[in-house]
Each structure stands twice: as structure tokens, then as C-alpha cells.
PDB file of N, CA and C in Angstrom:
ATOM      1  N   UNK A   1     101.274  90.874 125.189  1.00  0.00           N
ATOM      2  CA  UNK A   1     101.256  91.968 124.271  1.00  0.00           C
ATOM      3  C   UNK A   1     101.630  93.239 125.031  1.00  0.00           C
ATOM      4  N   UNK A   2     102.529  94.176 124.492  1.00  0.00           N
ATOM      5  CA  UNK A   2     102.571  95.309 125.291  1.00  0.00           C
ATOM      6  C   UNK A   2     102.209  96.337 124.370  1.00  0.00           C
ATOM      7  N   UNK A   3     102.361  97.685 124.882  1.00  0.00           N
ATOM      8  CA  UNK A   3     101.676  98.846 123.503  1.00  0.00           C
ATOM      9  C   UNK A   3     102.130 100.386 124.279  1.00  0.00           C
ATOM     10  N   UNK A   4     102.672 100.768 123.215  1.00  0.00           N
ATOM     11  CA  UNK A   4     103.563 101.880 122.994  1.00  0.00           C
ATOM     12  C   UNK A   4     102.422 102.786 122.542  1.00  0.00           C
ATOM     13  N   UNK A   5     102.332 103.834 123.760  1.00  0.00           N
ATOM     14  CA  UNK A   5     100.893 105.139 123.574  1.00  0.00           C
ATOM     15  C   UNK A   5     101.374 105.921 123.251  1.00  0.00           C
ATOM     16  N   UNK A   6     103.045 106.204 124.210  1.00  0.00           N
ATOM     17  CA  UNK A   6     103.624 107.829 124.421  1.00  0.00           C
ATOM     18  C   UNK A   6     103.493 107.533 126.084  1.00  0.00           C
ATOM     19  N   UNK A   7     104.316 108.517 126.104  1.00  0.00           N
ATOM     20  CA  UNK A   7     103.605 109.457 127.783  1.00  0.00           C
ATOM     21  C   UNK A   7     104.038 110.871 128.044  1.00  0.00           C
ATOM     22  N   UNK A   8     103.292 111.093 128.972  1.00  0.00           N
ATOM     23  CA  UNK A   8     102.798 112.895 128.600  1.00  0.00           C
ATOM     24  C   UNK A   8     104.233 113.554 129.513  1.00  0.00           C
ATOM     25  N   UNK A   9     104.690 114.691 128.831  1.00  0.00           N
ATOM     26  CA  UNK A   9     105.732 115.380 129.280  1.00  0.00           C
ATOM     27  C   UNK A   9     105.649 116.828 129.204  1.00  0.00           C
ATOM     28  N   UNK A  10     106.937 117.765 129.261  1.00  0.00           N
ATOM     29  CA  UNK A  10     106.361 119.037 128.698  1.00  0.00           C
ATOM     30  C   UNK A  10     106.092 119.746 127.183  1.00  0.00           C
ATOM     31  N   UNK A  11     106.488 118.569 126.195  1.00  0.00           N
ATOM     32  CA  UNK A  11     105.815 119.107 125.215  1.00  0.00           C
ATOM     33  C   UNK A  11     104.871 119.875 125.113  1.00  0.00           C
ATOM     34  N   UNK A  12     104.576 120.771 124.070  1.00  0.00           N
ATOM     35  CA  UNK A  12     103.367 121.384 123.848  1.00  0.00           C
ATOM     36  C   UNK A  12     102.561 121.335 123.138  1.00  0.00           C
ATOM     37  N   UNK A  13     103.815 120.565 121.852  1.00  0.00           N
ATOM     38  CA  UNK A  13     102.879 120.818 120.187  1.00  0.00           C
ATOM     39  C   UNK A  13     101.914 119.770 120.450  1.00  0.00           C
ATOM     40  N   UNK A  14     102.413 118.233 121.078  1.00  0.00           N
ATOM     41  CA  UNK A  14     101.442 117.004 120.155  1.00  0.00           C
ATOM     42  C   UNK A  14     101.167 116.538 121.808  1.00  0.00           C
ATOM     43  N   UNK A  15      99.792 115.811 121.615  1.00  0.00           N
ATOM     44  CA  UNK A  15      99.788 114.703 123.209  1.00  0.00           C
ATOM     45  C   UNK A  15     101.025 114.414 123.827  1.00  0.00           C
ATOM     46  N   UNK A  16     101.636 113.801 123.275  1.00  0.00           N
ATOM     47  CA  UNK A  16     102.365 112.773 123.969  1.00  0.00           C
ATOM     48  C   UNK A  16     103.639 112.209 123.407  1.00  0.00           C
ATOM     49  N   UNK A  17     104.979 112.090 124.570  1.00  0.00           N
ATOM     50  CA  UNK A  17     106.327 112.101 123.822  1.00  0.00           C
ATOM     51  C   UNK A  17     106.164 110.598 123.470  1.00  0.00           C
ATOM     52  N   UNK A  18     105.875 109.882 122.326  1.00  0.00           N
ATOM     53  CA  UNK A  18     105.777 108.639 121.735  1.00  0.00           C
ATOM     54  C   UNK A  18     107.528 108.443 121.076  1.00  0.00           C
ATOM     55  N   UNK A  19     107.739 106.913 121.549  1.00  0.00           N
ATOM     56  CA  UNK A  19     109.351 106.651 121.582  1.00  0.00           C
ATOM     57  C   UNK A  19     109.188 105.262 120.787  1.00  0.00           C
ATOM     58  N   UNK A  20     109.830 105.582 120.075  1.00  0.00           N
ATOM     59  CA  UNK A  20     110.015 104.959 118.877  1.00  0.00           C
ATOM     60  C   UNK A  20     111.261 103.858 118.760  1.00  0.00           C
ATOM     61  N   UNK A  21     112.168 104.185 119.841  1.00  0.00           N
ATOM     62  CA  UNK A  21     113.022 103.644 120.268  1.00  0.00           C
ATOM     63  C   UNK A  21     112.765 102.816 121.270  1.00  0.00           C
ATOM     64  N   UNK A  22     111.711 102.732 121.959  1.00  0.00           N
ATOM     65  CA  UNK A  22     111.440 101.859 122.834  1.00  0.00           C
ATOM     66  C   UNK A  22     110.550 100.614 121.964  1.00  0.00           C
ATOM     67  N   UNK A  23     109.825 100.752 120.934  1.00  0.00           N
ATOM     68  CA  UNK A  23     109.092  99.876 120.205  1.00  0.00           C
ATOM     69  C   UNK A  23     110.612  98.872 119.719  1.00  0.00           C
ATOM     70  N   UNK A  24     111.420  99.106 119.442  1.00  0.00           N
ATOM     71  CA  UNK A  24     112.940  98.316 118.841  1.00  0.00           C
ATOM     72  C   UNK A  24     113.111  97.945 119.728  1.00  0.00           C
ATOM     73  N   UNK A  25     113.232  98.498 120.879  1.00  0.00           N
ATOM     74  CA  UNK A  25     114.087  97.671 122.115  1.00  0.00           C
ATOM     75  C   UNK A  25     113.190  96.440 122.848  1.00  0.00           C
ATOM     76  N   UNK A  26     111.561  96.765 122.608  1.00  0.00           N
ATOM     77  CA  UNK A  26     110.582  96.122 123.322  1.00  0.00           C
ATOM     78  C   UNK A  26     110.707  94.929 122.173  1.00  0.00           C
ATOM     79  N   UNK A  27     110.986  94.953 121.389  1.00  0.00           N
ATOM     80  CA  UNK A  27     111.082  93.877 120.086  1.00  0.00           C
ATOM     81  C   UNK A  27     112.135  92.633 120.612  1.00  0.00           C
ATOM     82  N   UNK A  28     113.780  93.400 120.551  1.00  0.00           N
ATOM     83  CA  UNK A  28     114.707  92.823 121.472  1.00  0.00           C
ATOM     84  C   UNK A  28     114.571  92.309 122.095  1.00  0.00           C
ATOM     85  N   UNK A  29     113.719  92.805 123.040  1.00  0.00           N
ATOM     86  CA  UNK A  29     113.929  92.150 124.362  1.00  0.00           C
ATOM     87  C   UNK A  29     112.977  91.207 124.738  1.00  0.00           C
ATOM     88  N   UNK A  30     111.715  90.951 124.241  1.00  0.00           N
ATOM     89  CA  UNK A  30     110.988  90.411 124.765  1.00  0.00           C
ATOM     90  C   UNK A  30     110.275  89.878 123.316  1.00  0.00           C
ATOM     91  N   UNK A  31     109.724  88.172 124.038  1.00  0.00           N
ATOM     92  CA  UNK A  31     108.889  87.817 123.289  1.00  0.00           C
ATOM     93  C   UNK A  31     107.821  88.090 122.748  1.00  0.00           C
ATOM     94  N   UNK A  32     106.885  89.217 123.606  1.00  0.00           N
ATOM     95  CA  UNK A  32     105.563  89.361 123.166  1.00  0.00           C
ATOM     96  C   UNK A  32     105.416  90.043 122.437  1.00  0.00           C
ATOM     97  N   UNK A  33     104.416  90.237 121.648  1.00  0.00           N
ATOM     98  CA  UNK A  33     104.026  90.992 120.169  1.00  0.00           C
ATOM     99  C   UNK A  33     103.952  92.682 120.781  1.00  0.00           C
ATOM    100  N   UNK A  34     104.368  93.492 119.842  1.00  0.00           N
ATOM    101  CA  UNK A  34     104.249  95.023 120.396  1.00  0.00           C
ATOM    102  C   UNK A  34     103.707  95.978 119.701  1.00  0.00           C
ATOM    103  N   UNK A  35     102.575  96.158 120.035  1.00  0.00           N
ATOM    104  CA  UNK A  35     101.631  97.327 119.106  1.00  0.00           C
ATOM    105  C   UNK A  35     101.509  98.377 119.693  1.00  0.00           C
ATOM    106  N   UNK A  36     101.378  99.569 118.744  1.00  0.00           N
ATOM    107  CA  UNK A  36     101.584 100.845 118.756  1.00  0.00           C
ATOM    108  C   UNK A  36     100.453 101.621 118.390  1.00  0.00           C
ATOM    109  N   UNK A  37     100.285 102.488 119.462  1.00  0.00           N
ATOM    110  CA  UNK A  37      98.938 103.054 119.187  1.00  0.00           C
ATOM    111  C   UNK A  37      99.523 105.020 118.571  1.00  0.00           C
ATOM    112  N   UNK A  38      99.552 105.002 117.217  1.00  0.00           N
ATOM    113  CA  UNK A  38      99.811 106.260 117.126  1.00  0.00           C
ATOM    114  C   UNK A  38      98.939 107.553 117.171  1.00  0.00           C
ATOM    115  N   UNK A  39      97.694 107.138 117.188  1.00  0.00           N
ATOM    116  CA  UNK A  39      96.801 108.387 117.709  1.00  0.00           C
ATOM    117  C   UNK A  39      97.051 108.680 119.073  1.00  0.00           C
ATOM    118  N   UNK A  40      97.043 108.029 119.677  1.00  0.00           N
ATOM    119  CA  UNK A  40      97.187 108.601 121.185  1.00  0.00           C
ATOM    120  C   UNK A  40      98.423 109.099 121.507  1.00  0.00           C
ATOM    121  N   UNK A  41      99.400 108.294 120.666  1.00  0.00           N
ATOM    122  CA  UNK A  41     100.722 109.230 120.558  1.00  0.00           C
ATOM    123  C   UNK A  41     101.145 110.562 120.224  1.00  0.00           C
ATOM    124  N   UNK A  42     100.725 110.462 119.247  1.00  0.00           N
ATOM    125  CA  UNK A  42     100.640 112.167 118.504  1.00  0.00           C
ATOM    126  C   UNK A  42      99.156 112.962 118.967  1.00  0.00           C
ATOM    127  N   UNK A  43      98.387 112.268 118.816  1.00  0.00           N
ATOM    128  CA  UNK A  43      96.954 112.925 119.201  1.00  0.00           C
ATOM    129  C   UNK A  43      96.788 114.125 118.022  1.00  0.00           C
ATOM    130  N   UNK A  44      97.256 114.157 116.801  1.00  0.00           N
ATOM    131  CA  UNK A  44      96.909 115.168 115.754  1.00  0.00           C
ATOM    132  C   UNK A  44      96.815 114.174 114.280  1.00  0.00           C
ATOM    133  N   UNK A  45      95.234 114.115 113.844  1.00  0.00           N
ATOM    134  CA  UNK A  45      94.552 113.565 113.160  1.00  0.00           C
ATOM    135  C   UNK A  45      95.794 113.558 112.060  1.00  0.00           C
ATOM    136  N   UNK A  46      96.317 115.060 111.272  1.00  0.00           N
ATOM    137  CA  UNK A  46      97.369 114.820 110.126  1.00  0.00           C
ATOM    138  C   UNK A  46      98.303 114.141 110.066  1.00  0.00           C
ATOM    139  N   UNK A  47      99.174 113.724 111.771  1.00  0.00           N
ATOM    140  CA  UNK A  47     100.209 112.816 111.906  1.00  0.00           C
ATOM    141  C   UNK A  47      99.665 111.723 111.877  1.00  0.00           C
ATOM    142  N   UNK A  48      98.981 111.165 112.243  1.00  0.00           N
ATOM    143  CA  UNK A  48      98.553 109.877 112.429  1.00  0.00           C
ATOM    144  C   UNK A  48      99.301 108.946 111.461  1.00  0.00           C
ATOM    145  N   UNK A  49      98.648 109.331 109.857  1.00  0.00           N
ATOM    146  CA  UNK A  49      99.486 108.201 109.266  1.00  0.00           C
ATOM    147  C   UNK A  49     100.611 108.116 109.258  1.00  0.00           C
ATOM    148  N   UNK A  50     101.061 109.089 109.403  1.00  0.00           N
ATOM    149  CA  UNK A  50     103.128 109.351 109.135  1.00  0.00           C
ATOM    150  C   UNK A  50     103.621 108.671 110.276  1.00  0.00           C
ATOM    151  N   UNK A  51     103.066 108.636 111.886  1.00  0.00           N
ATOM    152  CA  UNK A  51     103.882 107.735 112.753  1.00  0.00           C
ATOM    153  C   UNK A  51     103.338 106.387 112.344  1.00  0.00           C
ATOM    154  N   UNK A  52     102.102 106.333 111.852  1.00  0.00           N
ATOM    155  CA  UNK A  52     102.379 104.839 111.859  1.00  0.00           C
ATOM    156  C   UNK A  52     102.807 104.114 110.968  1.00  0.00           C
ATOM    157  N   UNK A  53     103.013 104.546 109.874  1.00  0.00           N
ATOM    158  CA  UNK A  53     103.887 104.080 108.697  1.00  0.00           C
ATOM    159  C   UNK A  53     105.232 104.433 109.451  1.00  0.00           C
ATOM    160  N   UNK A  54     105.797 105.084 110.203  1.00  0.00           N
ATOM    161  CA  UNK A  54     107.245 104.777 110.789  1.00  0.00           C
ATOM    162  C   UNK A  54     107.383 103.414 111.391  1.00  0.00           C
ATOM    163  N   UNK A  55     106.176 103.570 112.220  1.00  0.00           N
ATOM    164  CA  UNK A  55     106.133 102.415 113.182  1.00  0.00           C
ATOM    165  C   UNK A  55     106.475 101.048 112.728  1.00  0.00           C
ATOM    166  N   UNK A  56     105.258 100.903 111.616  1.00  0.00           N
ATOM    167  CA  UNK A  56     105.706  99.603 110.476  1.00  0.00           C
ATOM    168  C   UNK A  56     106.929  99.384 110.003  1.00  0.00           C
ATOM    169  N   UNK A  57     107.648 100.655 110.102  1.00  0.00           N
ATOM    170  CA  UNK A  57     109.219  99.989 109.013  1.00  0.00           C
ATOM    171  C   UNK A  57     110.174  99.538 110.663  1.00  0.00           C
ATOM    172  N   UNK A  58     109.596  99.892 111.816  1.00  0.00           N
ATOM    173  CA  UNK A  58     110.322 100.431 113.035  1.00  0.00           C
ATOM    174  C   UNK A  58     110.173  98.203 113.270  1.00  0.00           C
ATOM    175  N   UNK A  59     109.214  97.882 112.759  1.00  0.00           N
ATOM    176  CA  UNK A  59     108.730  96.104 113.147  1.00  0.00           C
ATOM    177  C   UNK A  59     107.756  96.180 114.193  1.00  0.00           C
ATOM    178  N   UNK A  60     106.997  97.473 114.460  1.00  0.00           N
ATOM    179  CA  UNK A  60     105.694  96.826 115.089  1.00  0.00           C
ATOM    180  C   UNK A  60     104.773  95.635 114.523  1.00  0.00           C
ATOM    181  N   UNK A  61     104.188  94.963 116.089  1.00  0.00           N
ATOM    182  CA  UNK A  61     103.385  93.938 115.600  1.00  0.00           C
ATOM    183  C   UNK A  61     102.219  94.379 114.726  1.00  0.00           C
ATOM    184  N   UNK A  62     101.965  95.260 115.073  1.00  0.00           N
ATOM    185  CA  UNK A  62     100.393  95.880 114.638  1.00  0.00           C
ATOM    186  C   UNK A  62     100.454  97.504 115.328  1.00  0.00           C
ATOM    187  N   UNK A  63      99.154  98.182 114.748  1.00  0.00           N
ATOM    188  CA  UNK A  63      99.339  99.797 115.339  1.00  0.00           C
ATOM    189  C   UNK A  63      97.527  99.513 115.793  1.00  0.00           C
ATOM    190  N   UNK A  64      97.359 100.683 116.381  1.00  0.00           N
ATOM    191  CA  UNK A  64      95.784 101.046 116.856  1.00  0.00           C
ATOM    192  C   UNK A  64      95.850 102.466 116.367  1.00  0.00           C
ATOM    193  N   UNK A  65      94.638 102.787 115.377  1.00  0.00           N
ATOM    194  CA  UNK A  65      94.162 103.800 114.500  1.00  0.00           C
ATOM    195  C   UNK A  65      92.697 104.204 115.480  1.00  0.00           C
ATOM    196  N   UNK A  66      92.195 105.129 115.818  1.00  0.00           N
ATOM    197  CA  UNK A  66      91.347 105.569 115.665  1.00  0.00           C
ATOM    198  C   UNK A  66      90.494 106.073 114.674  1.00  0.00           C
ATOM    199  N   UNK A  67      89.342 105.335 114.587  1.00  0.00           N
ATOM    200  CA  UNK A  67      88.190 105.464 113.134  1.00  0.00           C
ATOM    201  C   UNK A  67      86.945 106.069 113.873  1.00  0.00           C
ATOM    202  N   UNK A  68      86.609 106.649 112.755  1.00  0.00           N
ATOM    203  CA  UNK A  68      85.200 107.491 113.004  1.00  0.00           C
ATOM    204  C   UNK A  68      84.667 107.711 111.602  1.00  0.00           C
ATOM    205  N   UNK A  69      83.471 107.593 111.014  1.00  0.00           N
ATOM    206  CA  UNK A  69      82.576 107.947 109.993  1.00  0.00           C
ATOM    207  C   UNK A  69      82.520 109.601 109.723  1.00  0.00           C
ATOM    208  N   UNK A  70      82.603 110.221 110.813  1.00  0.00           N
ATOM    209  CA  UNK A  70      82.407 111.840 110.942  1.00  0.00           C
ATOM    210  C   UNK A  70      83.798 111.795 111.896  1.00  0.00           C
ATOM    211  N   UNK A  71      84.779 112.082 111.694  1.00  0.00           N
ATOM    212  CA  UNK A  71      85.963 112.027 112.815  1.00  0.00           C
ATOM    213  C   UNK A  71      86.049 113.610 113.635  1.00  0.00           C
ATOM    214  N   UNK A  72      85.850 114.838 112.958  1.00  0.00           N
ATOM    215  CA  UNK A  72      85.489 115.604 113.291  1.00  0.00           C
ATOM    216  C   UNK A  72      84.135 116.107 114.034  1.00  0.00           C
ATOM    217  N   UNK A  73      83.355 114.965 114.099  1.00  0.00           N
ATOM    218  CA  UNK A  73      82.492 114.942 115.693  1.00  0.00           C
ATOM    219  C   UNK A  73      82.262 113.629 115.922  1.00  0.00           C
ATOM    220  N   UNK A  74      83.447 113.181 116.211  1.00  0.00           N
ATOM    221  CA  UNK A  74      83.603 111.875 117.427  1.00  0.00           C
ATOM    222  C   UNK A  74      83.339 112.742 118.691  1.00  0.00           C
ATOM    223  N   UNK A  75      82.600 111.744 119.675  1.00  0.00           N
ATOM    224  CA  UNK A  75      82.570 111.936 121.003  1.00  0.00           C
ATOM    225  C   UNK A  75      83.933 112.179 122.032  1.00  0.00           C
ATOM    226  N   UNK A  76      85.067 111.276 121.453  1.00  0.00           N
ATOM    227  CA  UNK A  76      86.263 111.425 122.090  1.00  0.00           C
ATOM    228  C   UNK A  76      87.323 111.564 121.403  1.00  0.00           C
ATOM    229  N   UNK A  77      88.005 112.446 121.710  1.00  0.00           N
ATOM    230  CA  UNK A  77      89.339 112.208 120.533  1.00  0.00           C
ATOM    231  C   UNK A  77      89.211 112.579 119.330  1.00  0.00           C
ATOM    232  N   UNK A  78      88.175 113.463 119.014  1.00  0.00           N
ATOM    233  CA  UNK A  78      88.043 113.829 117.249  1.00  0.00           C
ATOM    234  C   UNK A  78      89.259 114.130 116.483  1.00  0.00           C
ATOM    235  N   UNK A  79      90.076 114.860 117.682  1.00  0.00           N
ATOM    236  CA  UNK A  79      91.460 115.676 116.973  1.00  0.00           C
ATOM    237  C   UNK A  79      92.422 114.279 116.323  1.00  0.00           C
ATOM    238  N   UNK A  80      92.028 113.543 117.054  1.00  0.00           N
ATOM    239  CA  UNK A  80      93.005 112.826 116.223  1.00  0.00           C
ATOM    240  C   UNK A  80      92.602 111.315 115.918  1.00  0.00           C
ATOM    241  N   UNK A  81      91.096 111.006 115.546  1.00  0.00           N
ATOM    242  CA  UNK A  81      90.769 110.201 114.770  1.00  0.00           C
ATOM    243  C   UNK A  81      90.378 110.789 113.532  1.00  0.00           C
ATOM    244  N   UNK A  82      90.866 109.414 112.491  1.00  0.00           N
ATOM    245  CA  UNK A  82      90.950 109.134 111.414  1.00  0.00           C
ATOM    246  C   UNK A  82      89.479 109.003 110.426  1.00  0.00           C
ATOM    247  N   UNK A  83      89.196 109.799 109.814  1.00  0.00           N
ATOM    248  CA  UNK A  83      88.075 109.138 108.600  1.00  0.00           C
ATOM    249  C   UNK A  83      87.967 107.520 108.110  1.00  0.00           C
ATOM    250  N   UNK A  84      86.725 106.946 107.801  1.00  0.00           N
ATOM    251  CA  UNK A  84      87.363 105.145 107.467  1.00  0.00           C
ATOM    252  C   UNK A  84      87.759 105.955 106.155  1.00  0.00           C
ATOM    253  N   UNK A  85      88.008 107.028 105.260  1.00  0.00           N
ATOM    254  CA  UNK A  85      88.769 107.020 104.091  1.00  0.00           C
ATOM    255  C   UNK A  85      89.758 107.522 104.219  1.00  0.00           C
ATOM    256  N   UNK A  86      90.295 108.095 105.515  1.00  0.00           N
ATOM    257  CA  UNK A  86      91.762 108.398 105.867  1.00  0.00           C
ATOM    258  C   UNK A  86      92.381 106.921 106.194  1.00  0.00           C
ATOM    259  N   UNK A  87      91.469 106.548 106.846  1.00  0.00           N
ATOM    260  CA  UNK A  87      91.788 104.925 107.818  1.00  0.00           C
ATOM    261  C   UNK A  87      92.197 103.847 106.199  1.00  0.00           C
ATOM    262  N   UNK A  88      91.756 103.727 105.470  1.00  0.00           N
ATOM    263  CA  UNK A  88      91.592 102.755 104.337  1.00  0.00           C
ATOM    264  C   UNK A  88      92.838 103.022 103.669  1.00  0.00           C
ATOM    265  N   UNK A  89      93.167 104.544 103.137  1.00  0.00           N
ATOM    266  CA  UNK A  89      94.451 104.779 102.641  1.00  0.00           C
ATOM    267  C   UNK A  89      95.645 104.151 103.637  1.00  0.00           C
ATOM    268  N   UNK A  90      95.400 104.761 104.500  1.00  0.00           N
ATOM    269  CA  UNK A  90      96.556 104.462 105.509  1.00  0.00           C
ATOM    270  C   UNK A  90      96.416 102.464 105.835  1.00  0.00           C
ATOM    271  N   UNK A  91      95.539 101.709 105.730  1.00  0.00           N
ATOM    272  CA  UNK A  91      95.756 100.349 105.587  1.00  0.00           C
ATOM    273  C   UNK A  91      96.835  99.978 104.405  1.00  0.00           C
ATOM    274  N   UNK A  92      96.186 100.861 103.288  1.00  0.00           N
ATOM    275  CA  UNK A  92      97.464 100.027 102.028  1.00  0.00           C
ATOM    276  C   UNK A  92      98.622 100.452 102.345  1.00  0.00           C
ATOM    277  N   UNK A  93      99.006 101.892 102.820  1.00  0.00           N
ATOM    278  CA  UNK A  93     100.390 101.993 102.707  1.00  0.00           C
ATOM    279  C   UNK A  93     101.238 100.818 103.936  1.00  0.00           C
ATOM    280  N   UNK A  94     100.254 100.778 104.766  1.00  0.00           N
ATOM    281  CA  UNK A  94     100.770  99.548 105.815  1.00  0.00           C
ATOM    282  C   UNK A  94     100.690  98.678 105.309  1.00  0.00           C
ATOM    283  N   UNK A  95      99.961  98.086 104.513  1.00  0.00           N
ATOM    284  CA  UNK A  95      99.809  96.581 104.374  1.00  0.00           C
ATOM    285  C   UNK A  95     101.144  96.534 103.269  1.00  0.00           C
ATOM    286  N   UNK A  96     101.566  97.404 102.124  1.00  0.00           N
ATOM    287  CA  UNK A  96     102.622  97.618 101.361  1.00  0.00           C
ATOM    288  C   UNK A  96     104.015  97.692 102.029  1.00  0.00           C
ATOM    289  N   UNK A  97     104.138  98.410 103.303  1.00  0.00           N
ATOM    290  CA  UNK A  97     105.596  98.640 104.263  1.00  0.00           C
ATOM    291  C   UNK A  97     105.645  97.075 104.746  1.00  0.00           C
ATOM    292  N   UNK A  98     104.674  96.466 104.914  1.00  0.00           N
ATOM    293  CA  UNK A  98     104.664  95.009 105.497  1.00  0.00           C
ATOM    294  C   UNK A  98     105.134  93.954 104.400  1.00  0.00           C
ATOM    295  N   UNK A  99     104.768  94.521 103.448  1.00  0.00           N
ATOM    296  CA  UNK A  99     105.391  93.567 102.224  1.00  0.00           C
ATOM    297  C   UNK A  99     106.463  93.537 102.057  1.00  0.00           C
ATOM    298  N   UNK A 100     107.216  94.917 102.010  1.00  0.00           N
ATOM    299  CA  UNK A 100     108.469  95.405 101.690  1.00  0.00           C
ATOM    300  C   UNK A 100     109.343  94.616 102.689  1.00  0.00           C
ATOM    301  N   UNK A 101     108.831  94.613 104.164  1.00  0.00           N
ATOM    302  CA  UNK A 101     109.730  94.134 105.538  1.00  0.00           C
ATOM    303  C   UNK A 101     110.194  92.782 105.136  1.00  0.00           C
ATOM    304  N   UNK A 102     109.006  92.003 104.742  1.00  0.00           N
ATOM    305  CA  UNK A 102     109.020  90.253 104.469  1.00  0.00           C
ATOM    306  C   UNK A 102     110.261  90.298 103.487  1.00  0.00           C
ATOM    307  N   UNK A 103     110.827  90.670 102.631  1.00  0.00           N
ATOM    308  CA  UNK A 103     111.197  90.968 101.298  1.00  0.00           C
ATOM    309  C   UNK A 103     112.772  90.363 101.851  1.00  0.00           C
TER     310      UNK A 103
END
């Protein structure tokens, strides 16, 4: 399994330059399954769902969401974990882009 975080550059706005183009090529090229972690990528709670609904149409194997009950006082990472009712929306629109792919 490999997994697409980002890595840190001089950006300013978001964590981390997350390549989206490397998730396609890691597909290509290699057998193993490739999941994408878009919180740590973007690291801003509002993007979250938008890269990872890219990610899904992009043929990731799977993504990693950060969840929290109170996401705004998580211990780590609040900025950019997800509510489980941000987290739940953002399952259907994935589980729906996944339908569409099979199609």
C-alpha cells in the first residue's frame, strides 16, 4: 500500500503541496493499492471534502479523513478534522463517485 499525504514546500496558504498527479502515476505503475490522505494534504477542515472527492474520480484506492465528535477541539489537527456529520456527508458523495467510476 502506498499513501499520498503531500509534502511540505513554500506554500503558505494550505499544509502541504498534495499531487494529484502522482496518485495516477502511482496507479500506473505499480500494483499496490494507493490511498490518499487529504487532511494532511490540505490540512484546512473546508477543503477536505473537495480533495477527496477529486481523489475518488483521480482512482484512489481509498482516502484517510480525519474524524472528531468536537473537531474544533481535537487534541491534534483540529484545523483540519472533520465532524462525524461532515465525515458522513462526505462518505455518500464518495461512495456515489465510486459508483459512477464502476459505470
Amino acid at each position: 500500500m502506498l499513501c499520498e499525504r503531500g509534502i511540505r514546500s513554500y506554500e503558505q496558504a494550505y499544509r502541504n503541496t498534495f499531487d494529484i498527479n502522482a496518485l495516477v502515476m502511482l496507479k500506473e505503475k505499480t500494483h499496490l493499492l494507493v490511498i490518499a490522505d487529504p487532511s494532511h494534504g490540505i490540512g484546512v477542515r473546508a477543503f477536505v471534502d473537495k480533495i477527496a472527492m477529486a481523489l475518488a474520480v483521480t482512482g484512489a484506492d481509498g482516502v484517510i479523513v480525519e474524524v472528531h465528535e468536537q473537531s474544533e477541539r481535537a487534541m491534534s489537527d483540529g484545523q483540519q478534522t472533520l465532524s462525524y456529520r461532515q465525515a458522513e456527508q462526505l462518505y455518500k458523495k464518495l461512495k456515489a463517485i465510486a459508483g459512477l467510476r464502476d459505470v
